[in-house]
PDB file of N, CA and C in Angstrom:
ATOM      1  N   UNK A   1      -3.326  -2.598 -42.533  1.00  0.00           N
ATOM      2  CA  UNK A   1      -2.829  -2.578 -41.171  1.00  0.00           C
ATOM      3  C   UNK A   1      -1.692  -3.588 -41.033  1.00  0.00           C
ATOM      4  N   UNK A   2      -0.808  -3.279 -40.201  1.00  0.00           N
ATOM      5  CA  UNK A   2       0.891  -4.213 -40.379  1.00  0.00           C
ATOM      6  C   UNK A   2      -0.181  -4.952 -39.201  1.00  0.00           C
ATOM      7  N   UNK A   3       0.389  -6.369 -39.312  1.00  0.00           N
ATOM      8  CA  UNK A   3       0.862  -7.469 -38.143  1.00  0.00           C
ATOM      9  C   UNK A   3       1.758  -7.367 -36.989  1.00  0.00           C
ATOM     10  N   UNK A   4       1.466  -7.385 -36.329  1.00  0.00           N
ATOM     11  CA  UNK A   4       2.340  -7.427 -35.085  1.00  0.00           C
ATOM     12  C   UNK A   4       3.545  -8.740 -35.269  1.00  0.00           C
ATOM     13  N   UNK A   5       4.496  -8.641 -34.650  1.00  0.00           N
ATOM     14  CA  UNK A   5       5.793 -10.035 -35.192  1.00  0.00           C
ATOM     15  C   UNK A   5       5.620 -10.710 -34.434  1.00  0.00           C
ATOM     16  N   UNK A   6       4.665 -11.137 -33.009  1.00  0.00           N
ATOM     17  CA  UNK A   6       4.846 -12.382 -32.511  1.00  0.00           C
ATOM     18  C   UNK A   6       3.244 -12.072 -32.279  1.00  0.00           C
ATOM     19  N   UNK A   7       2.257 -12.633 -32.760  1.00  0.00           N
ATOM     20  CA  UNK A   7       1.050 -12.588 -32.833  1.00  0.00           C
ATOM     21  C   UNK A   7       0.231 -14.090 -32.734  1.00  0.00           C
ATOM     22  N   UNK A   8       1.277 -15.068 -32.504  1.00  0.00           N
ATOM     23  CA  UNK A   8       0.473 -16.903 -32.599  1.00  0.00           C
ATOM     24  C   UNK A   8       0.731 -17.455 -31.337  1.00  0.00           C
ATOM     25  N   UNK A   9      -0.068 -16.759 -29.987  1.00  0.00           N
ATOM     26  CA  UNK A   9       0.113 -17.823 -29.391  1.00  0.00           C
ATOM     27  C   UNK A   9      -0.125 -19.173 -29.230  1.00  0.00           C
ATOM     28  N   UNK A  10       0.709 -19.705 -28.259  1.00  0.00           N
ATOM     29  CA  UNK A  10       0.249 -21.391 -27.962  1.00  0.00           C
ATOM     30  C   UNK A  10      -0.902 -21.699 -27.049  1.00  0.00           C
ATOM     31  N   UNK A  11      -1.425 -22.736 -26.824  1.00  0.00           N
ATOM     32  CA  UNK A  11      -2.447 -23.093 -26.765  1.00  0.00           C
ATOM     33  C   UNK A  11      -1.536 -23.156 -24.793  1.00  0.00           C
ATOM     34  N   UNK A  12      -2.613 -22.803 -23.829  1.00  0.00           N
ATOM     35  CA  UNK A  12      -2.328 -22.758 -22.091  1.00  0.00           C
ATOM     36  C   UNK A  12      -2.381 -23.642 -21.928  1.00  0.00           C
ATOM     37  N   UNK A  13      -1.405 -25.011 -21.693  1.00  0.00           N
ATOM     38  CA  UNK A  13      -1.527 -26.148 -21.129  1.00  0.00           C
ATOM     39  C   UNK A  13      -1.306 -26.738 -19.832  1.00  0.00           C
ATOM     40  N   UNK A  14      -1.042 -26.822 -18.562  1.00  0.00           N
ATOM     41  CA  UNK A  14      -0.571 -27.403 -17.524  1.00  0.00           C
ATOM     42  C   UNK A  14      -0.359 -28.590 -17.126  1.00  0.00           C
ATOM     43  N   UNK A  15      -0.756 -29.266 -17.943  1.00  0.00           N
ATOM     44  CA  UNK A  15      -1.007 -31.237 -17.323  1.00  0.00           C
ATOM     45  C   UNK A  15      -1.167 -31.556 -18.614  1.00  0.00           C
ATOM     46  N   UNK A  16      -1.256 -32.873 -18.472  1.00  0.00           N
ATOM     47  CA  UNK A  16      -0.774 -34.150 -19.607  1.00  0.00           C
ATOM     48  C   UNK A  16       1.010 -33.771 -20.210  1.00  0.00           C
ATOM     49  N   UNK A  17       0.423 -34.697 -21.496  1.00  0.00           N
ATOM     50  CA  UNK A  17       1.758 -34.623 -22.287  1.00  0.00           C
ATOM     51  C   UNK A  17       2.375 -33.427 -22.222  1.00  0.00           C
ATOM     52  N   UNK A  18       1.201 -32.948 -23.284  1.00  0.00           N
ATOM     53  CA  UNK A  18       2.007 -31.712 -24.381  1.00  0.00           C
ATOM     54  C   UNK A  18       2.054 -30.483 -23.437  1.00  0.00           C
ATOM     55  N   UNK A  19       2.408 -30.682 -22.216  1.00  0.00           N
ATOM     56  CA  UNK A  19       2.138 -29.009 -21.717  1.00  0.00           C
ATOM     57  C   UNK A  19       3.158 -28.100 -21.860  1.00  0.00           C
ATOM     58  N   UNK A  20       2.788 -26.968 -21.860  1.00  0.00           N
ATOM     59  CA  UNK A  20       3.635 -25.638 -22.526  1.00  0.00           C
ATOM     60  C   UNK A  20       3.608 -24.529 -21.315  1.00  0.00           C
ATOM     61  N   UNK A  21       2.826 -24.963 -20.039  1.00  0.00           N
ATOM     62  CA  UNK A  21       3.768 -24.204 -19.105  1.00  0.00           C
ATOM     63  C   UNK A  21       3.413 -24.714 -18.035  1.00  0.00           C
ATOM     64  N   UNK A  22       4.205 -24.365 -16.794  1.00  0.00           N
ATOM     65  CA  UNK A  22       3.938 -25.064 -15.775  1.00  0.00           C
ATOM     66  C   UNK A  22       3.089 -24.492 -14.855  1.00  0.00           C
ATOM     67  N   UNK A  23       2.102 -25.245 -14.018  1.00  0.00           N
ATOM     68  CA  UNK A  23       1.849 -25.031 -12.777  1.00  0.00           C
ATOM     69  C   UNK A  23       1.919 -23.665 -12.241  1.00  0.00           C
ATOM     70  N   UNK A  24       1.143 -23.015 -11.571  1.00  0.00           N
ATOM     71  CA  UNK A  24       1.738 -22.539 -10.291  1.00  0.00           C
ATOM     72  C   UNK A  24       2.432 -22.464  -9.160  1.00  0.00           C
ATOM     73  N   UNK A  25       2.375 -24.132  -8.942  1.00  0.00           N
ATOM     74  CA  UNK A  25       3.018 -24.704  -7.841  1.00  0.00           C
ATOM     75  C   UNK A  25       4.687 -24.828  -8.414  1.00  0.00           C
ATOM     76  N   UNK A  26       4.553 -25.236  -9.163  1.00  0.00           N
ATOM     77  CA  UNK A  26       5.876 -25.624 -10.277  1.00  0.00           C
ATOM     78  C   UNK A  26       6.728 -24.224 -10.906  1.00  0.00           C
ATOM     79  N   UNK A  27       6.642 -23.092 -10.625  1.00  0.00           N
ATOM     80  CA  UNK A  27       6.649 -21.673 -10.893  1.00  0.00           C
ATOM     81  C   UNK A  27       6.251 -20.711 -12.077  1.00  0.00           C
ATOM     82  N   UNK A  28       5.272 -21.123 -12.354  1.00  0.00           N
ATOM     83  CA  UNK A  28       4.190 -20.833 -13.545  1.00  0.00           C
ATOM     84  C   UNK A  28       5.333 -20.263 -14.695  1.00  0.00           C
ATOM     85  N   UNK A  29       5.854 -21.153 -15.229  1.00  0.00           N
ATOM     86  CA  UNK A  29       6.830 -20.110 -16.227  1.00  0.00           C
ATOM     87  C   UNK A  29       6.299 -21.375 -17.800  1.00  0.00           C
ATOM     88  N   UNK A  30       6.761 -20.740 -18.602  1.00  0.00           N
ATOM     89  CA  UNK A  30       6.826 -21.829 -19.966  1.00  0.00           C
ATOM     90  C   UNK A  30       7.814 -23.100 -19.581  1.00  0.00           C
ATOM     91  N   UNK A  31       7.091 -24.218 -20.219  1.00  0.00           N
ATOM     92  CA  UNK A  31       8.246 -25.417 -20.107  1.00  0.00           C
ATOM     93  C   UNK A  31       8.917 -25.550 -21.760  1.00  0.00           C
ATOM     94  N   UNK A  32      10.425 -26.340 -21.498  1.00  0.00           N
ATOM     95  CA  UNK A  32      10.868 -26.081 -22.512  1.00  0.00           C
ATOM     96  C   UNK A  32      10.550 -26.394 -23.721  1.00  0.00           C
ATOM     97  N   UNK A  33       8.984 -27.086 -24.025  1.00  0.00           N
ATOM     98  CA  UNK A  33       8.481 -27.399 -25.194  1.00  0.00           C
ATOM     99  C   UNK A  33       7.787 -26.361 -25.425  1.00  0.00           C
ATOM    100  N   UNK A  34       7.050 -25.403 -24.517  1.00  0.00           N
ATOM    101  CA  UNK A  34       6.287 -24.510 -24.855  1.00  0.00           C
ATOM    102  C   UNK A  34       7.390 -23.507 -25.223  1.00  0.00           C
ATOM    103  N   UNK A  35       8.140 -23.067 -25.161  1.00  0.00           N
ATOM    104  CA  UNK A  35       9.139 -22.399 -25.871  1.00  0.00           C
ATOM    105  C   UNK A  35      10.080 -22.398 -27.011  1.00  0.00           C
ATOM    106  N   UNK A  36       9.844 -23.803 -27.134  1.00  0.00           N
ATOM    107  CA  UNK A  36      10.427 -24.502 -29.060  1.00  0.00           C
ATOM    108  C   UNK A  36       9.038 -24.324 -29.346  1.00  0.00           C
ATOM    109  N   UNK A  37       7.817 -24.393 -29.281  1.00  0.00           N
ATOM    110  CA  UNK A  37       6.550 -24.311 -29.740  1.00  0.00           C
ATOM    111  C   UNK A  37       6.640 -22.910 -30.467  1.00  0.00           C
ATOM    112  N   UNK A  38       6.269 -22.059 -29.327  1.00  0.00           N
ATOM    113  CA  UNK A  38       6.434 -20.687 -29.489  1.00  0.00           C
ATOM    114  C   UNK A  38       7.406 -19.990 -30.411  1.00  0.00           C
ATOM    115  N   UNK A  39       8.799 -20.596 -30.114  1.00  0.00           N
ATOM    116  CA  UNK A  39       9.488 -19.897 -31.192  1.00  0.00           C
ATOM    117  C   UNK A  39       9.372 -20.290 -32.692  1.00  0.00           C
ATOM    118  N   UNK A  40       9.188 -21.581 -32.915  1.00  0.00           N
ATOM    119  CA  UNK A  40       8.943 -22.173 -34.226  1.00  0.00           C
ATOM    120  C   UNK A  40       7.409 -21.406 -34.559  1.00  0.00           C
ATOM    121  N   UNK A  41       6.780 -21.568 -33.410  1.00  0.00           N
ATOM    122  CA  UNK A  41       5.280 -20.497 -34.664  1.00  0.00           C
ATOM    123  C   UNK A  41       5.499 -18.974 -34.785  1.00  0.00           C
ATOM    124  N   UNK A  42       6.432 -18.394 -34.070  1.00  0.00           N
ATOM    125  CA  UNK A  42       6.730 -16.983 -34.354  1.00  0.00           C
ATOM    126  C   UNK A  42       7.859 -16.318 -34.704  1.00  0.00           C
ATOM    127  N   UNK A  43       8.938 -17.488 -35.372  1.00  0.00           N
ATOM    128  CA  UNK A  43      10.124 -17.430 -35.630  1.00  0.00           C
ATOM    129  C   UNK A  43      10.868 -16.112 -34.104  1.00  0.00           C
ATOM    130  N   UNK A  44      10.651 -16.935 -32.765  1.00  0.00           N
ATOM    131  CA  UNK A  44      11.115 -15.801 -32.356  1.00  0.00           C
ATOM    132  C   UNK A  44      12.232 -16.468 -31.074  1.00  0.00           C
ATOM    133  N   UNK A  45      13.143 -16.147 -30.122  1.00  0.00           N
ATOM    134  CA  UNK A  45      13.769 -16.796 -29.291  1.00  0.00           C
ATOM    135  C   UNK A  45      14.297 -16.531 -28.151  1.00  0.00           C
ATOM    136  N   UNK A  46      12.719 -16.773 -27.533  1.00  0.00           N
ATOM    137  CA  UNK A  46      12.592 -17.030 -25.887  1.00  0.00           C
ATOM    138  C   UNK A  46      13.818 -17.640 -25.503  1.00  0.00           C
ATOM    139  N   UNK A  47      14.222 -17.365 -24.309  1.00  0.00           N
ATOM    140  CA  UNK A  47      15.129 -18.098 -23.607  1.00  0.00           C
ATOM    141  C   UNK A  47      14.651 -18.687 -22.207  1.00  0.00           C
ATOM    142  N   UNK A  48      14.896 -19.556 -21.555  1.00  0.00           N
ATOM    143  CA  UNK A  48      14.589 -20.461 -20.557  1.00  0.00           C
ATOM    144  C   UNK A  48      15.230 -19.398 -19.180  1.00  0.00           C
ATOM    145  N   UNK A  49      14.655 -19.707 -18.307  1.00  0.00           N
ATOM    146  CA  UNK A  49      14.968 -18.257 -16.950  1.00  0.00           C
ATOM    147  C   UNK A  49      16.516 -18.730 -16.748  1.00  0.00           C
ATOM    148  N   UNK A  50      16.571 -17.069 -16.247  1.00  0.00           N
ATOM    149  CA  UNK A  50      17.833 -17.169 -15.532  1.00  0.00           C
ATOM    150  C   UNK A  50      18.004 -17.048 -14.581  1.00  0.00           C
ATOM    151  N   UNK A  51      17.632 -17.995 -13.489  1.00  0.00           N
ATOM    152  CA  UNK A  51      17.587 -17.507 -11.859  1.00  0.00           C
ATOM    153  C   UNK A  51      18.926 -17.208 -11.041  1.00  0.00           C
ATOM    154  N   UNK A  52      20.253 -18.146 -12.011  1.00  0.00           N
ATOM    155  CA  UNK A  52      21.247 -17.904 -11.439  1.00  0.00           C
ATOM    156  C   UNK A  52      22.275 -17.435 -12.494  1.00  0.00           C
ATOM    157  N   UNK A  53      22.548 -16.154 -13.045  1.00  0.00           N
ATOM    158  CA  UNK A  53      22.666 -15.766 -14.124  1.00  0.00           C
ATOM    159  C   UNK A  53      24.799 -15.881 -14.137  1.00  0.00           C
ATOM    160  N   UNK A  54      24.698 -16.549 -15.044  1.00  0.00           N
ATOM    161  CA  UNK A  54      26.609 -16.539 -15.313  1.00  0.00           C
ATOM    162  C   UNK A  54      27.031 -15.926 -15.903  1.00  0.00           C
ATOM    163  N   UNK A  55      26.412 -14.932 -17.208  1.00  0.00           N
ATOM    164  CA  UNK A  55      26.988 -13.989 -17.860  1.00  0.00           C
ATOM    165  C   UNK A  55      26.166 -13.057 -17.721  1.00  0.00           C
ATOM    166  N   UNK A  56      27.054 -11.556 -18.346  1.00  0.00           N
ATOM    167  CA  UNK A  56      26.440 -10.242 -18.015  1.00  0.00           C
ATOM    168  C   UNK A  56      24.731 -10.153 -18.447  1.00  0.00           C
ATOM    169  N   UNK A  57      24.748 -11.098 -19.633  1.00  0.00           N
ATOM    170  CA  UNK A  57      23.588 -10.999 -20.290  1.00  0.00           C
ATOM    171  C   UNK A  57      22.052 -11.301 -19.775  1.00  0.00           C
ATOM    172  N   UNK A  58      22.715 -12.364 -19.091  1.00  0.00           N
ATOM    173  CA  UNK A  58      21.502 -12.986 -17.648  1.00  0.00           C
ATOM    174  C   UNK A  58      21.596 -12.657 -16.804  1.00  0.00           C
ATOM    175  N   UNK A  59      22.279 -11.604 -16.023  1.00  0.00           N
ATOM    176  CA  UNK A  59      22.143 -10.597 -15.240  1.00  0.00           C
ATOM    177  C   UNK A  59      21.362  -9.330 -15.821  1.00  0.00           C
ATOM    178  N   UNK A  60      21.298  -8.927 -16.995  1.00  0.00           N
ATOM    179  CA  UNK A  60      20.600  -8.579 -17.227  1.00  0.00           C
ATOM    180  C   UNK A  60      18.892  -9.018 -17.548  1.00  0.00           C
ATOM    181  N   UNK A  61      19.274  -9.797 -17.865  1.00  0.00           N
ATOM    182  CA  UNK A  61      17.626 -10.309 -18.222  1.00  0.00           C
ATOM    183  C   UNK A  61      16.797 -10.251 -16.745  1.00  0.00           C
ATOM    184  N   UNK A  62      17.438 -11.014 -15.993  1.00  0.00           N
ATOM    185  CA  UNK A  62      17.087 -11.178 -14.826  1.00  0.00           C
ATOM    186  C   UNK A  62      16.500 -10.154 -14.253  1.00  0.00           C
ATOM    187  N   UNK A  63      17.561  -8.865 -14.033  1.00  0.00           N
ATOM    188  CA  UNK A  63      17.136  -7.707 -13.291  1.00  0.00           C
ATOM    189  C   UNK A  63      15.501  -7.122 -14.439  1.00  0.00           C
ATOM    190  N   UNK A  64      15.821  -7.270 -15.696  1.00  0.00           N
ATOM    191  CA  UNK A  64      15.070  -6.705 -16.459  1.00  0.00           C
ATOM    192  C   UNK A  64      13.562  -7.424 -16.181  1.00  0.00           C
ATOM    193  N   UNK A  65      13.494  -8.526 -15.924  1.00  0.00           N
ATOM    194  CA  UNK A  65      12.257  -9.591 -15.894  1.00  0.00           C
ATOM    195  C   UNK A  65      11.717  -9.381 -14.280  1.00  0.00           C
ATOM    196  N   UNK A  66      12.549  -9.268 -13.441  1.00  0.00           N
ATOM    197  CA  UNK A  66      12.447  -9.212 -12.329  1.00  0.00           C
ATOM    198  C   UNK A  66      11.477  -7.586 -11.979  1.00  0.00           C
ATOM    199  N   UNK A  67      11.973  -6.632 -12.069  1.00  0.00           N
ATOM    200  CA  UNK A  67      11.533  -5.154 -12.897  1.00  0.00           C
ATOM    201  C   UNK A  67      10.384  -5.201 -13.148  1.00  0.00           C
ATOM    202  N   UNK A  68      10.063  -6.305 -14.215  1.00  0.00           N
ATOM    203  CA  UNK A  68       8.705  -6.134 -15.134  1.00  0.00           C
ATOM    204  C   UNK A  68       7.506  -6.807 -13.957  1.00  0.00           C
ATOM    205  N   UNK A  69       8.150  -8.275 -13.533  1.00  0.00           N
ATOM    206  CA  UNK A  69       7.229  -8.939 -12.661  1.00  0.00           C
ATOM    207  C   UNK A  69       6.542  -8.310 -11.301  1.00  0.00           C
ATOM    208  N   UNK A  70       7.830  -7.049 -10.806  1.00  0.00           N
ATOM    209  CA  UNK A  70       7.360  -6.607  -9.579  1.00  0.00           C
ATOM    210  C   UNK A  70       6.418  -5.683  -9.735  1.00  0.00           C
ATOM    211  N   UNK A  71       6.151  -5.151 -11.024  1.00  0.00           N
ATOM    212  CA  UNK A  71       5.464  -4.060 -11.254  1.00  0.00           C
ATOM    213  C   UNK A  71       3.747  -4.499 -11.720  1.00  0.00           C
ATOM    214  N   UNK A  72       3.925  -6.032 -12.261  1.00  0.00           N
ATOM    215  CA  UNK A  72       2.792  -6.684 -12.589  1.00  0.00           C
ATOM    216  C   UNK A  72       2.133  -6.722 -11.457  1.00  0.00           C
ATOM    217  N   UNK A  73       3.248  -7.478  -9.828  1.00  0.00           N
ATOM    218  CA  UNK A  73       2.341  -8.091  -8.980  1.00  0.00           C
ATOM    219  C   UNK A  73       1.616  -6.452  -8.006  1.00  0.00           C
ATOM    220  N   UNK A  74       2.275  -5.526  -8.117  1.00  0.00           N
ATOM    221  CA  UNK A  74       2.269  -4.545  -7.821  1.00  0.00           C
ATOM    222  C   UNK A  74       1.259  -4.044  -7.683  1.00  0.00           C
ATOM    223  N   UNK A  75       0.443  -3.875  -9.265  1.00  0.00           N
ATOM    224  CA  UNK A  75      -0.277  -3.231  -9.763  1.00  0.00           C
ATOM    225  C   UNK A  75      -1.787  -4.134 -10.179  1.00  0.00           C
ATOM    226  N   UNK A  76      -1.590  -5.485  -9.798  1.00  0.00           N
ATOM    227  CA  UNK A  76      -2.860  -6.486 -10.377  1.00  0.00           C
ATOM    228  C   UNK A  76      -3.429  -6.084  -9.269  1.00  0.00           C
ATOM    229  N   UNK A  77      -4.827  -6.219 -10.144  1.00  0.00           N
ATOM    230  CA  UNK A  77      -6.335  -5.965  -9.373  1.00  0.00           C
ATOM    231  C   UNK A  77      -6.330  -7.153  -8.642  1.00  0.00           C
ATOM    232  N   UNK A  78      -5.973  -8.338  -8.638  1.00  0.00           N
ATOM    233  CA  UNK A  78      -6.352  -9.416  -7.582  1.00  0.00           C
ATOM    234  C   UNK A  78      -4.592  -9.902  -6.983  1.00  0.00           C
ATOM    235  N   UNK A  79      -4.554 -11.315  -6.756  1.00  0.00           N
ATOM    236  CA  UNK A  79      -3.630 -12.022  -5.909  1.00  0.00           C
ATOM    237  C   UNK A  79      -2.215 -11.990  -7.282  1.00  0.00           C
ATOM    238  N   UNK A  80      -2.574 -12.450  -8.293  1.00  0.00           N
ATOM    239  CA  UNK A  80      -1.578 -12.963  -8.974  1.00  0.00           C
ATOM    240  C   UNK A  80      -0.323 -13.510  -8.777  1.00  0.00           C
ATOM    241  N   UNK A  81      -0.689 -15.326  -8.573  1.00  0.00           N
ATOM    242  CA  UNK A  81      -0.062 -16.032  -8.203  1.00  0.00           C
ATOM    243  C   UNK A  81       0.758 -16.746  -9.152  1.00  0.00           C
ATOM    244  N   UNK A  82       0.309 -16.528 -10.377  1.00  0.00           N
ATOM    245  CA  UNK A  82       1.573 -16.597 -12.023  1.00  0.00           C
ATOM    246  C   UNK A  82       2.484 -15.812 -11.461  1.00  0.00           C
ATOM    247  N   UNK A  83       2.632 -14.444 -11.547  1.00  0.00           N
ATOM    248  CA  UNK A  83       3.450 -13.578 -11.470  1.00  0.00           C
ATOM    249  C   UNK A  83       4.542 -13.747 -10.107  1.00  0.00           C
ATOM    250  N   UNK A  84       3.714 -14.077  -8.625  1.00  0.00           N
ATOM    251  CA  UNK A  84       4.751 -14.101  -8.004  1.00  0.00           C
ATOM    252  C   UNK A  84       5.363 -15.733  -7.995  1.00  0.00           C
ATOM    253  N   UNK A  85       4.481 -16.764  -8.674  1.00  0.00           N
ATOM    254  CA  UNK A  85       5.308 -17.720  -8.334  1.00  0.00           C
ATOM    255  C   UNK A  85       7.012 -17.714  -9.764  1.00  0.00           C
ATOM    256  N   UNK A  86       7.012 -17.023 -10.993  1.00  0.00           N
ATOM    257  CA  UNK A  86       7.361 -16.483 -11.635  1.00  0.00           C
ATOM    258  C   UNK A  86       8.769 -15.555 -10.653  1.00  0.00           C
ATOM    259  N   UNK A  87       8.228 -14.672 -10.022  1.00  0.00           N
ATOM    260  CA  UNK A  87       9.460 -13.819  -9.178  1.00  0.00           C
ATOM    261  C   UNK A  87      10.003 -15.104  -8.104  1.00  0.00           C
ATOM    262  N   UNK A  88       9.573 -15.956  -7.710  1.00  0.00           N
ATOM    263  CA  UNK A  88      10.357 -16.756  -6.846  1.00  0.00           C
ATOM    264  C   UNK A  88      10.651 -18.132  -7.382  1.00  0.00           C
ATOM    265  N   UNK A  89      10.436 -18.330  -8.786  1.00  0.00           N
ATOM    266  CA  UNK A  89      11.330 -18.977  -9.313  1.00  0.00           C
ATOM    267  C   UNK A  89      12.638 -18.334 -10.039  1.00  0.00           C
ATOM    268  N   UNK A  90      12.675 -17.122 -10.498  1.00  0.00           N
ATOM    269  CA  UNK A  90      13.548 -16.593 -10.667  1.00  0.00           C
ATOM    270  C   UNK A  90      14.432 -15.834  -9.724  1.00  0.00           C
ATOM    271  N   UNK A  91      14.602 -16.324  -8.631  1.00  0.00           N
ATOM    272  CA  UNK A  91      15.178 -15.762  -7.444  1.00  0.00           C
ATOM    273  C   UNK A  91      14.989 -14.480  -7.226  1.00  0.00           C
ATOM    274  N   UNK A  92      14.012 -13.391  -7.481  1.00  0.00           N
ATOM    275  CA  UNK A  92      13.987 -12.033  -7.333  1.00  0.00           C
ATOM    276  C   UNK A  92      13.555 -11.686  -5.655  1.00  0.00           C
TER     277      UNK A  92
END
């Protein structure tokens, strides 16, 4: 059976040192250590949000992430307050 290519996640942190994403209150997204974490264990490369996007490329991401999030909060069986604090840190 093949491996999937990003299969190691990081460990859910919110508080102390080493945390790897933020809060809810804080807009539940990865912080930028949890994303050098992540990419170094899955050779892979997350990028940090684009809420105010300057090139075409983060206009795309944006609309694309934005897309994905509305359809999460959309469709969750409960409140999901990751997801929308996520859409209103990314200005959607």
């Amino acid at each position: 059976m093949a491996t999937k290519k990003h299969d190691k996640p990081i460990e859910h942190k919110t508080t102390g040192k080493g945390k790897t994403y933020n809060p809810t209150d804080k807009g539940a997204g990865m912080t930028a250590k949890g994303r050098a974490e992540y990419n170094a264990k899955n050779n892979a490369n997350l990028k940090a949000p684009a809420p105010n996007p300057k090139t075409e490329k983060d206009e795309g991401r944006k609309k694309s992430f934005c897309a994905r999030m509305e359809g999460v909060v959309k469709h969750a069986k409960g409140d999901a307050p990751r997801a929308k604090a996520s859409l209103k840190n990314w200005n959607c």
